[in-house]
N, C-alpha and C. Protein backbone atom coordinates (compact mmCIF):
# COMPACT_ATOMS: atom_id res chain seq x y z
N UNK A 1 14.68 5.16 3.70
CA UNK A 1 13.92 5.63 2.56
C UNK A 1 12.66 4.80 2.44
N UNK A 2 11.49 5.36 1.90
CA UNK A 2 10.04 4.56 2.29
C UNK A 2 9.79 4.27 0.52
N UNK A 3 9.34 3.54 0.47
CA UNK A 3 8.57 2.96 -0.73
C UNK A 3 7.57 3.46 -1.08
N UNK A 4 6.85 4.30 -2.33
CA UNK A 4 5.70 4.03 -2.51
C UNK A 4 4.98 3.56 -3.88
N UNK A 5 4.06 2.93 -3.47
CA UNK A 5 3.73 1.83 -4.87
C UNK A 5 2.24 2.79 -5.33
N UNK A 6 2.51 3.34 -6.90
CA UNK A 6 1.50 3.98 -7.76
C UNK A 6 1.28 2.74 -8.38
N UNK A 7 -0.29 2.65 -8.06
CA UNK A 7 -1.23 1.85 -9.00
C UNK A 7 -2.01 3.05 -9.37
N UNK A 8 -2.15 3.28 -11.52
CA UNK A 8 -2.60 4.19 -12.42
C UNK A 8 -2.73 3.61 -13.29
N UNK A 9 -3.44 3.95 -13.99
CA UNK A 9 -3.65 3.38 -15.71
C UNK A 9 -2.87 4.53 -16.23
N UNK A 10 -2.95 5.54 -16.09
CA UNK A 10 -2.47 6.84 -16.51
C UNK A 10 -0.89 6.77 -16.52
N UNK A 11 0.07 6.66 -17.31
CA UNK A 11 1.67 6.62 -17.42
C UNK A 11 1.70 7.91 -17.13
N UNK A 12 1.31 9.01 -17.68
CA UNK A 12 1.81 10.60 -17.58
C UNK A 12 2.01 10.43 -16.00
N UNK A 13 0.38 10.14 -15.25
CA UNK A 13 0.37 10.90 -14.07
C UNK A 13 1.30 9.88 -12.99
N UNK A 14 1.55 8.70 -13.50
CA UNK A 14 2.58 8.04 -12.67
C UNK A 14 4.02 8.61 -12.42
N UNK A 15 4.20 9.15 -13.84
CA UNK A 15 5.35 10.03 -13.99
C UNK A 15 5.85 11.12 -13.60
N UNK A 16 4.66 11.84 -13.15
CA UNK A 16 4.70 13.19 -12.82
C UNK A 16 4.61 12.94 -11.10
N UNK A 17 3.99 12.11 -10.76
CA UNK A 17 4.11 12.06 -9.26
C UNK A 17 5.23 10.72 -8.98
N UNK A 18 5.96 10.39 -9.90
CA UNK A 18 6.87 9.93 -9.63
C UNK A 18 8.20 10.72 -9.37
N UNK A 19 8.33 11.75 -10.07
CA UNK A 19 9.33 12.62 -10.30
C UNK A 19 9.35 13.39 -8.87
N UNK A 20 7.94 13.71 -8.72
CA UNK A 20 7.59 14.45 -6.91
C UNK A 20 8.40 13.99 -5.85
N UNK A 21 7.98 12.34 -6.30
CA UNK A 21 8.13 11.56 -4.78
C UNK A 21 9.80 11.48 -4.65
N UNK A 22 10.63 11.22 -6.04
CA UNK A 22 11.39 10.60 -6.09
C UNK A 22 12.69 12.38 -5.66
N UNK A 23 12.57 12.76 -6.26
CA UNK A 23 12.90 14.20 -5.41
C UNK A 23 12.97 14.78 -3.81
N UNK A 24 12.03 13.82 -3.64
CA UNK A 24 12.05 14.22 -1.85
C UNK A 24 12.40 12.86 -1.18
N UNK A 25 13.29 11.96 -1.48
CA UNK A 25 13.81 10.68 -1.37
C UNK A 25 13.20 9.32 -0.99
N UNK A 26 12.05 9.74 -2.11
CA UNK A 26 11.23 8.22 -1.67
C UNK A 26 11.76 7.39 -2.98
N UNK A 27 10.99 6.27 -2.62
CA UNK A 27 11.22 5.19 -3.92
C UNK A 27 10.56 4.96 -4.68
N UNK A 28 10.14 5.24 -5.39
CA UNK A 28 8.76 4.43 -6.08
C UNK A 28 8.86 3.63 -7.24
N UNK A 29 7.33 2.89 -6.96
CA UNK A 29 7.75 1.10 -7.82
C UNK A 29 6.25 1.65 -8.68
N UNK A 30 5.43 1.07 -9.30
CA UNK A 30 4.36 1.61 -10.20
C UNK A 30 3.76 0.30 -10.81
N UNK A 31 1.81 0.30 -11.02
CA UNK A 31 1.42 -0.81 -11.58
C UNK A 31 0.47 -0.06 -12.83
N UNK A 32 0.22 -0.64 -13.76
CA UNK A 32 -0.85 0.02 -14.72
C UNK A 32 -1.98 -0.36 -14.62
N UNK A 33 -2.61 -1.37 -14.04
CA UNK A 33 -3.87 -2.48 -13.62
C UNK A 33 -3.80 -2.89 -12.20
N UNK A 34 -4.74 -3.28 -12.14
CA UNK A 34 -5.06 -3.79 -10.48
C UNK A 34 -4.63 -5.47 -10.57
N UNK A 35 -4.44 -5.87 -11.75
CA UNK A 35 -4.64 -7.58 -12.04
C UNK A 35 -3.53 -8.15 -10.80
N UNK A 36 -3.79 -9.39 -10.62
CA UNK A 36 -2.93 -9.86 -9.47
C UNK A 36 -2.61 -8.52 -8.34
N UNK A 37 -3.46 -7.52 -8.04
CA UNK A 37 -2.79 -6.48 -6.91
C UNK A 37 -2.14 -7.42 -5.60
N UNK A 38 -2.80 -7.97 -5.34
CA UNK A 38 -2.26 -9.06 -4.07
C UNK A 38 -0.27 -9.54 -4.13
N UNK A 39 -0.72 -10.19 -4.89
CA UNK A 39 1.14 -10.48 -5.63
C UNK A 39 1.60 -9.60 -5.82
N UNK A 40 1.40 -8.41 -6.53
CA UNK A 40 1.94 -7.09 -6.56
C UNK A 40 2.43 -6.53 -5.40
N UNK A 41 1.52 -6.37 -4.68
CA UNK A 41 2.32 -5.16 -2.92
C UNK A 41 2.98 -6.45 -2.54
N UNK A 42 2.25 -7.72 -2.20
CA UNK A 42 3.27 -8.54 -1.32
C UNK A 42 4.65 -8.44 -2.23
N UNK A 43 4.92 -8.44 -2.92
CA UNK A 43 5.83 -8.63 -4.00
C UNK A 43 6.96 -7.00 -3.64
N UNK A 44 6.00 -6.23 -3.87
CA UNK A 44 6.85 -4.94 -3.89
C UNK A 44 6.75 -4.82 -1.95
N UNK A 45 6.16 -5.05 -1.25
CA UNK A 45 5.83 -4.49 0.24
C UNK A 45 6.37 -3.05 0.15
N UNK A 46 5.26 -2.11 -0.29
CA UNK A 46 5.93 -0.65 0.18
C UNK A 46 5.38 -0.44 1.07
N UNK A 47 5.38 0.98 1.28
CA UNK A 47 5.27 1.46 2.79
C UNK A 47 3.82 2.51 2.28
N UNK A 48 3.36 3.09 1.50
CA UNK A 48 1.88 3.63 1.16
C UNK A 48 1.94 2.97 -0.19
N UNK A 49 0.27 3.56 -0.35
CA UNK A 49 -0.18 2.80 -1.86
C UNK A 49 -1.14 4.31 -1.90
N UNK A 50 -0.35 4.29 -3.47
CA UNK A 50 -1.15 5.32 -4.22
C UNK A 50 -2.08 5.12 -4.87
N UNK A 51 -3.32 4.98 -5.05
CA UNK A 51 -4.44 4.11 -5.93
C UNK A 51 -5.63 5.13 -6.40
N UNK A 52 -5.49 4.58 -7.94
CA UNK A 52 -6.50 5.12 -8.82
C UNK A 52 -8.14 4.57 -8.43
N UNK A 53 -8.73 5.25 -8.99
CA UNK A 53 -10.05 4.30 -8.78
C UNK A 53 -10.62 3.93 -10.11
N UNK A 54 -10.36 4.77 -10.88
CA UNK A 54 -11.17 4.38 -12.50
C UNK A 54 -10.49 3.70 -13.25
N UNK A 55 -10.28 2.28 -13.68
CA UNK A 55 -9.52 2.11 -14.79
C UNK A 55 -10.53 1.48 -15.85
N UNK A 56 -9.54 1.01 -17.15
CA UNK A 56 -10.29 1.35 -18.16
C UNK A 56 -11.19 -0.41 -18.43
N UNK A 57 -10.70 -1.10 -17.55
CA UNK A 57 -11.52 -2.65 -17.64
C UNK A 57 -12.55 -3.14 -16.53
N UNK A 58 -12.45 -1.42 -15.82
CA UNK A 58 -13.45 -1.77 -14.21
C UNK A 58 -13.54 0.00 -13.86
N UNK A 59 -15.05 0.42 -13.96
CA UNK A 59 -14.78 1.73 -13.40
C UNK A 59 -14.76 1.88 -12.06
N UNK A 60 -14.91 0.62 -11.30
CA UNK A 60 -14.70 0.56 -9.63
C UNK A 60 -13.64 -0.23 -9.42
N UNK A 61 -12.01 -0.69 -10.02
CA UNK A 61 -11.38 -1.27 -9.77
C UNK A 61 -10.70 -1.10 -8.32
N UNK A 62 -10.37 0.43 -8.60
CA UNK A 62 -9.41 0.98 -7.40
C UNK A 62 -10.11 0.28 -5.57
N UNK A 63 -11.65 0.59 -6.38
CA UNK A 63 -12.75 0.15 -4.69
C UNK A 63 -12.10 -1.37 -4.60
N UNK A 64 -12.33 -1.86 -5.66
CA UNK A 64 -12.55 -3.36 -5.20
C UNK A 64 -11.00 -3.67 -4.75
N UNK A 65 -9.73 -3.08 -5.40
CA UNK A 65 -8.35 -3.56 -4.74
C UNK A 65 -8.43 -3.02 -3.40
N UNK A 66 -8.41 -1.87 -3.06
CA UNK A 66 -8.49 -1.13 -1.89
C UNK A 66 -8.75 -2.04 -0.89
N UNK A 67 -10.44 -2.78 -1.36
CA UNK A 67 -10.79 -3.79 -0.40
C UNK A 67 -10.10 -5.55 -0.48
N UNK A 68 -9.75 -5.91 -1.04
CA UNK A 68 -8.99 -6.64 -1.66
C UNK A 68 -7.79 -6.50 -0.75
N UNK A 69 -6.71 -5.62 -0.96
CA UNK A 69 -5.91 -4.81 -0.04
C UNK A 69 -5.88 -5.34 1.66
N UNK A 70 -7.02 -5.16 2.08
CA UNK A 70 -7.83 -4.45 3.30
C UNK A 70 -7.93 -5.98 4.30
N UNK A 71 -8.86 -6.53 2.69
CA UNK A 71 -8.67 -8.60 3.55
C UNK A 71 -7.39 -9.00 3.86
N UNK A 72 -6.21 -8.71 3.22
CA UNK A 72 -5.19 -10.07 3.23
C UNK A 72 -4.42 -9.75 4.77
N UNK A 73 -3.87 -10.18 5.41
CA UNK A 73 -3.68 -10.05 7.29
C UNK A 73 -2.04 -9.88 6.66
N UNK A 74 -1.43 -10.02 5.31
CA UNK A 74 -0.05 -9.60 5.27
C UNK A 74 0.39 -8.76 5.28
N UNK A 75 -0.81 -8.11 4.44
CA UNK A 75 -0.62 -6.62 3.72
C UNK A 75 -1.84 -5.42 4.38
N UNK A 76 -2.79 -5.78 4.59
CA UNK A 76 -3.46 -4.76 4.85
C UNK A 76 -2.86 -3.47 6.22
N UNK A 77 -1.90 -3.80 6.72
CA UNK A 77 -1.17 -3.10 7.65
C UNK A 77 -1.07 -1.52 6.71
N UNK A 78 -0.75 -1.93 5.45
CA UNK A 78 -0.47 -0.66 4.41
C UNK A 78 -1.09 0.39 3.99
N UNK A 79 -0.96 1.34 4.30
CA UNK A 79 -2.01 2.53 4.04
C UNK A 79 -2.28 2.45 2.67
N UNK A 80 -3.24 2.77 2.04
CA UNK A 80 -3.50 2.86 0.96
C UNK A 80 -4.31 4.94 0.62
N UNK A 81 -4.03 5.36 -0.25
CA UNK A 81 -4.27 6.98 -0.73
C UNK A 81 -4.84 6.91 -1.53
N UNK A 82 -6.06 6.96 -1.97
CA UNK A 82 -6.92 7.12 -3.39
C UNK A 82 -6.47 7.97 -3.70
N UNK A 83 -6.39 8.13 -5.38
CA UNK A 83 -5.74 9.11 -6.60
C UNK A 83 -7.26 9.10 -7.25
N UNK A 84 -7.43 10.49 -7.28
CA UNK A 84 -9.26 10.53 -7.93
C UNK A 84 -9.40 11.69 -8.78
N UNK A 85 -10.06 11.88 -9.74
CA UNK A 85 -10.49 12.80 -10.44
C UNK A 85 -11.32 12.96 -9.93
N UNK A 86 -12.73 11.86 -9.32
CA UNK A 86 -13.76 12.04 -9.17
C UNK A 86 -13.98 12.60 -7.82
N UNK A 87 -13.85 13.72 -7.58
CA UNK A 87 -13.89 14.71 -6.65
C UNK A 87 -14.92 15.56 -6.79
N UNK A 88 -14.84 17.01 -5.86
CA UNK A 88 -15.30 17.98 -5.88
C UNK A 88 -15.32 18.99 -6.73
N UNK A 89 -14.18 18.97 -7.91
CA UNK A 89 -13.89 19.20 -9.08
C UNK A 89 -14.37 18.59 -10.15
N UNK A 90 -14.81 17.69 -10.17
CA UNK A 90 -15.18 17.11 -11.80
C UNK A 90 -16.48 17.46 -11.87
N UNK A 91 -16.94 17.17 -13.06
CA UNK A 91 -18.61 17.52 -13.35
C UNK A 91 -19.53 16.24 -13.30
N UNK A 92 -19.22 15.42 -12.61
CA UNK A 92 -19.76 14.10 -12.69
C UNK A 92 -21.30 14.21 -12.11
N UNK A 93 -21.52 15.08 -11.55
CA UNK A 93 -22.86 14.93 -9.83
C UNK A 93 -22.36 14.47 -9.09
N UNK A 94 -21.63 13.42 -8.52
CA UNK A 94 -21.23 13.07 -7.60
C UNK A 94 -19.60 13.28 -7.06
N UNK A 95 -19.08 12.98 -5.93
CA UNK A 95 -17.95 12.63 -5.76
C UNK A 95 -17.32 11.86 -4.83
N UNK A 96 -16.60 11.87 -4.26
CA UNK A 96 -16.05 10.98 -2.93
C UNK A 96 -15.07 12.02 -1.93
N UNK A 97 -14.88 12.05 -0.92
CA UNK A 97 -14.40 12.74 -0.03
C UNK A 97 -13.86 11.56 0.86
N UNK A 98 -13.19 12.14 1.52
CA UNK A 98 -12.73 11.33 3.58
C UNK A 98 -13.53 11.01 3.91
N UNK A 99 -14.93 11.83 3.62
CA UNK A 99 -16.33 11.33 5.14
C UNK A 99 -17.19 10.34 3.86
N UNK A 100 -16.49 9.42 2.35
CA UNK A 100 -16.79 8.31 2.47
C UNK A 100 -16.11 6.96 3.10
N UNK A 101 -14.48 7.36 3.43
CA UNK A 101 -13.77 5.96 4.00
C UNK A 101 -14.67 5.61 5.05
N UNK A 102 -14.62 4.16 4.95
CA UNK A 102 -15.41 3.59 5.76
C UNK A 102 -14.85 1.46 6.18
N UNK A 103 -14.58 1.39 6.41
CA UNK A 103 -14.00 -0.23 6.73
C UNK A 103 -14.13 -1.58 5.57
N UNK A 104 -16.11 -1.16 5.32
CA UNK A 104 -16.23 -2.15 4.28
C UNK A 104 -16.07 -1.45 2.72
N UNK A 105 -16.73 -0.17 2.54
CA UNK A 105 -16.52 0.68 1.08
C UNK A 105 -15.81 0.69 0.47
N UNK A 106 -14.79 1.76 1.44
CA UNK A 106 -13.69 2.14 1.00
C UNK A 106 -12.66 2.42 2.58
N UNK A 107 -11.97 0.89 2.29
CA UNK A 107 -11.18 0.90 3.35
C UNK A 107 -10.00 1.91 3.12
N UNK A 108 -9.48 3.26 3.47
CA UNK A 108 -8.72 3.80 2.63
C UNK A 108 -8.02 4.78 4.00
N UNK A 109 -7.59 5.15 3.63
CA UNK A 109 -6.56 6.26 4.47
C UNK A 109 -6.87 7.15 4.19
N UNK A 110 -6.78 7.51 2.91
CA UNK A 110 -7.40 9.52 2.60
C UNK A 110 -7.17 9.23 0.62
N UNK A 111 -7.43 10.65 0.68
CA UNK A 111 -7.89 11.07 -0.84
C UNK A 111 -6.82 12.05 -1.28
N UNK A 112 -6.17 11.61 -2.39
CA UNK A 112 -5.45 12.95 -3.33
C UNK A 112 -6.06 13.24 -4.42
N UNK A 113 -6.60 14.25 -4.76
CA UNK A 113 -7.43 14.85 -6.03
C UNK A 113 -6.42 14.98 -7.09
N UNK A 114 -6.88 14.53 -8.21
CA UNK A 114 -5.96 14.78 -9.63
C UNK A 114 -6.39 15.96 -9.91
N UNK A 115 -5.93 16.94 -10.81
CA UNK A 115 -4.63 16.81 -10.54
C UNK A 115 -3.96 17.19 -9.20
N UNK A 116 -2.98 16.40 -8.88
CA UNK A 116 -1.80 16.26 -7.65
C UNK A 116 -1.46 17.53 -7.39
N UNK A 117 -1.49 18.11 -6.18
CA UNK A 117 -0.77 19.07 -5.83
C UNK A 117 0.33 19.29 -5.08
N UNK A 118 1.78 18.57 -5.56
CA UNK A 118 2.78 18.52 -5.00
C UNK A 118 2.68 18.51 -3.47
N UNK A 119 2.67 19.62 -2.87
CA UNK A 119 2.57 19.80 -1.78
C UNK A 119 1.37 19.10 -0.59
N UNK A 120 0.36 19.51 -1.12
CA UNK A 120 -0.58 18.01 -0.66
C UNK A 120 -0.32 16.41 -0.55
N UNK A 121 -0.10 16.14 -1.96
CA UNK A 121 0.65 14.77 -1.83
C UNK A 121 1.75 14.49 -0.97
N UNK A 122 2.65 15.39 -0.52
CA UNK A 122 3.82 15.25 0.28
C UNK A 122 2.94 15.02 1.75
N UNK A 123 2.63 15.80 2.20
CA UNK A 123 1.75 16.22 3.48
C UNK A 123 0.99 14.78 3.74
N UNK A 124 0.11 14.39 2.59
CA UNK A 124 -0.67 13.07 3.25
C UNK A 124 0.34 12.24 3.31
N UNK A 125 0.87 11.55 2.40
CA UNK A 125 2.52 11.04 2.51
C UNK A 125 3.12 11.15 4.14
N UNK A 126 3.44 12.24 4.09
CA UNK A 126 4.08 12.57 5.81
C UNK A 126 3.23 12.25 7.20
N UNK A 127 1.87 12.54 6.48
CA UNK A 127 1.14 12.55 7.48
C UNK A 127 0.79 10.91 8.41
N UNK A 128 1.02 9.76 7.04
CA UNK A 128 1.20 8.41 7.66
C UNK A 128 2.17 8.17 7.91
N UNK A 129 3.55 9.47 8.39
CA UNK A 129 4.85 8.66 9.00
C UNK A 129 5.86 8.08 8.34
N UNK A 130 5.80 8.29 7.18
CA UNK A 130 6.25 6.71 6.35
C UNK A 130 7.77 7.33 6.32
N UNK A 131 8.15 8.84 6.01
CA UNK A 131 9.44 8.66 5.62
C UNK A 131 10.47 9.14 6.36
C-alpha cells in the first residue's frame, strides 16, 4: 500500500481527496502549512506529495516547499503533484501548466487542477508507479 502525503490549507479538499485515495487503497497522512515541510515528509516518508501552491501566509508557499523538497538528497527522490486552482480555469490572467516544471521553478512531477477529478488524480497517482 503507497502513502500519500496532502499538503492543503483547505480541510474540505483534503477530505474529499482523501476519501478518493483512501478507497482505492492508499494511505494518506495530511499537512495544513508548509511550516517545517522538511521534518514533515522525512517524518511521514510517503511515496507522492500532493501540494497546494496558495496558502494563506505565502501566496508562493507550495513553489518554495516543492523546491525546498527538491534540495534535501533524503527526500527529493519523492514525486511531488501540484494541487492548483490557478490553472486554465480560473480568471486570474495567468496560469501554470506541465510546460512550466522546470528543475529550478518548479521542480514538480505534474499538475492536478482543483477541483480534483477523481479519475485524473488516480491516473497521475498511477502514472508515478507508486501503488
Amino acid at each position: 500500500m503507497s502513502k500519500i502525503m496532502i499538503i492543503d490549507d483547505d480541510r474540505d479538499i483534503i477530505d474529499s481527496i482523501t476519501m478518493i485515495l483512501e478507497a482505492n487503497d492508499y494511505t494518506v497522512v495530511s499537512k495544513l502549512d508548509t511550516e517545517n515541510i522538511i521534518d514533515a515528509v522525512e517524518s511521514e516518508n510517503p511515496d507522492v506529495i500532493l501540494l497546494d501552491i496558495v496558502f494563506p501566509e505565502d501566496a508562493q508557499a507550495g513553489f518554495k516547499a516543492a523546491r525546498k523538497i527538491a534540495s534535501v538528497d533524503t527526500i527529493n527522490h519523492i514525486p511531488v503533484l501540484v494541487l492548483s486552482a490557478v490553472n486554465q480555469l480560473s480568471n486570474l490572467g495567468f496560469s501554470f501548466t506541465e510546460n512550466d516544471i522546470s528543475h529550478d521553478f518548479m521542480p514538480v512531477k505534474g499538475f492536478i487542477e482543483k477541483p480534483v477529478k477523481p479519475d485524473e488524480l488516480l491516473a497521475k497517482i498511477e502514472s508515478l508507479s507508486v501503488h
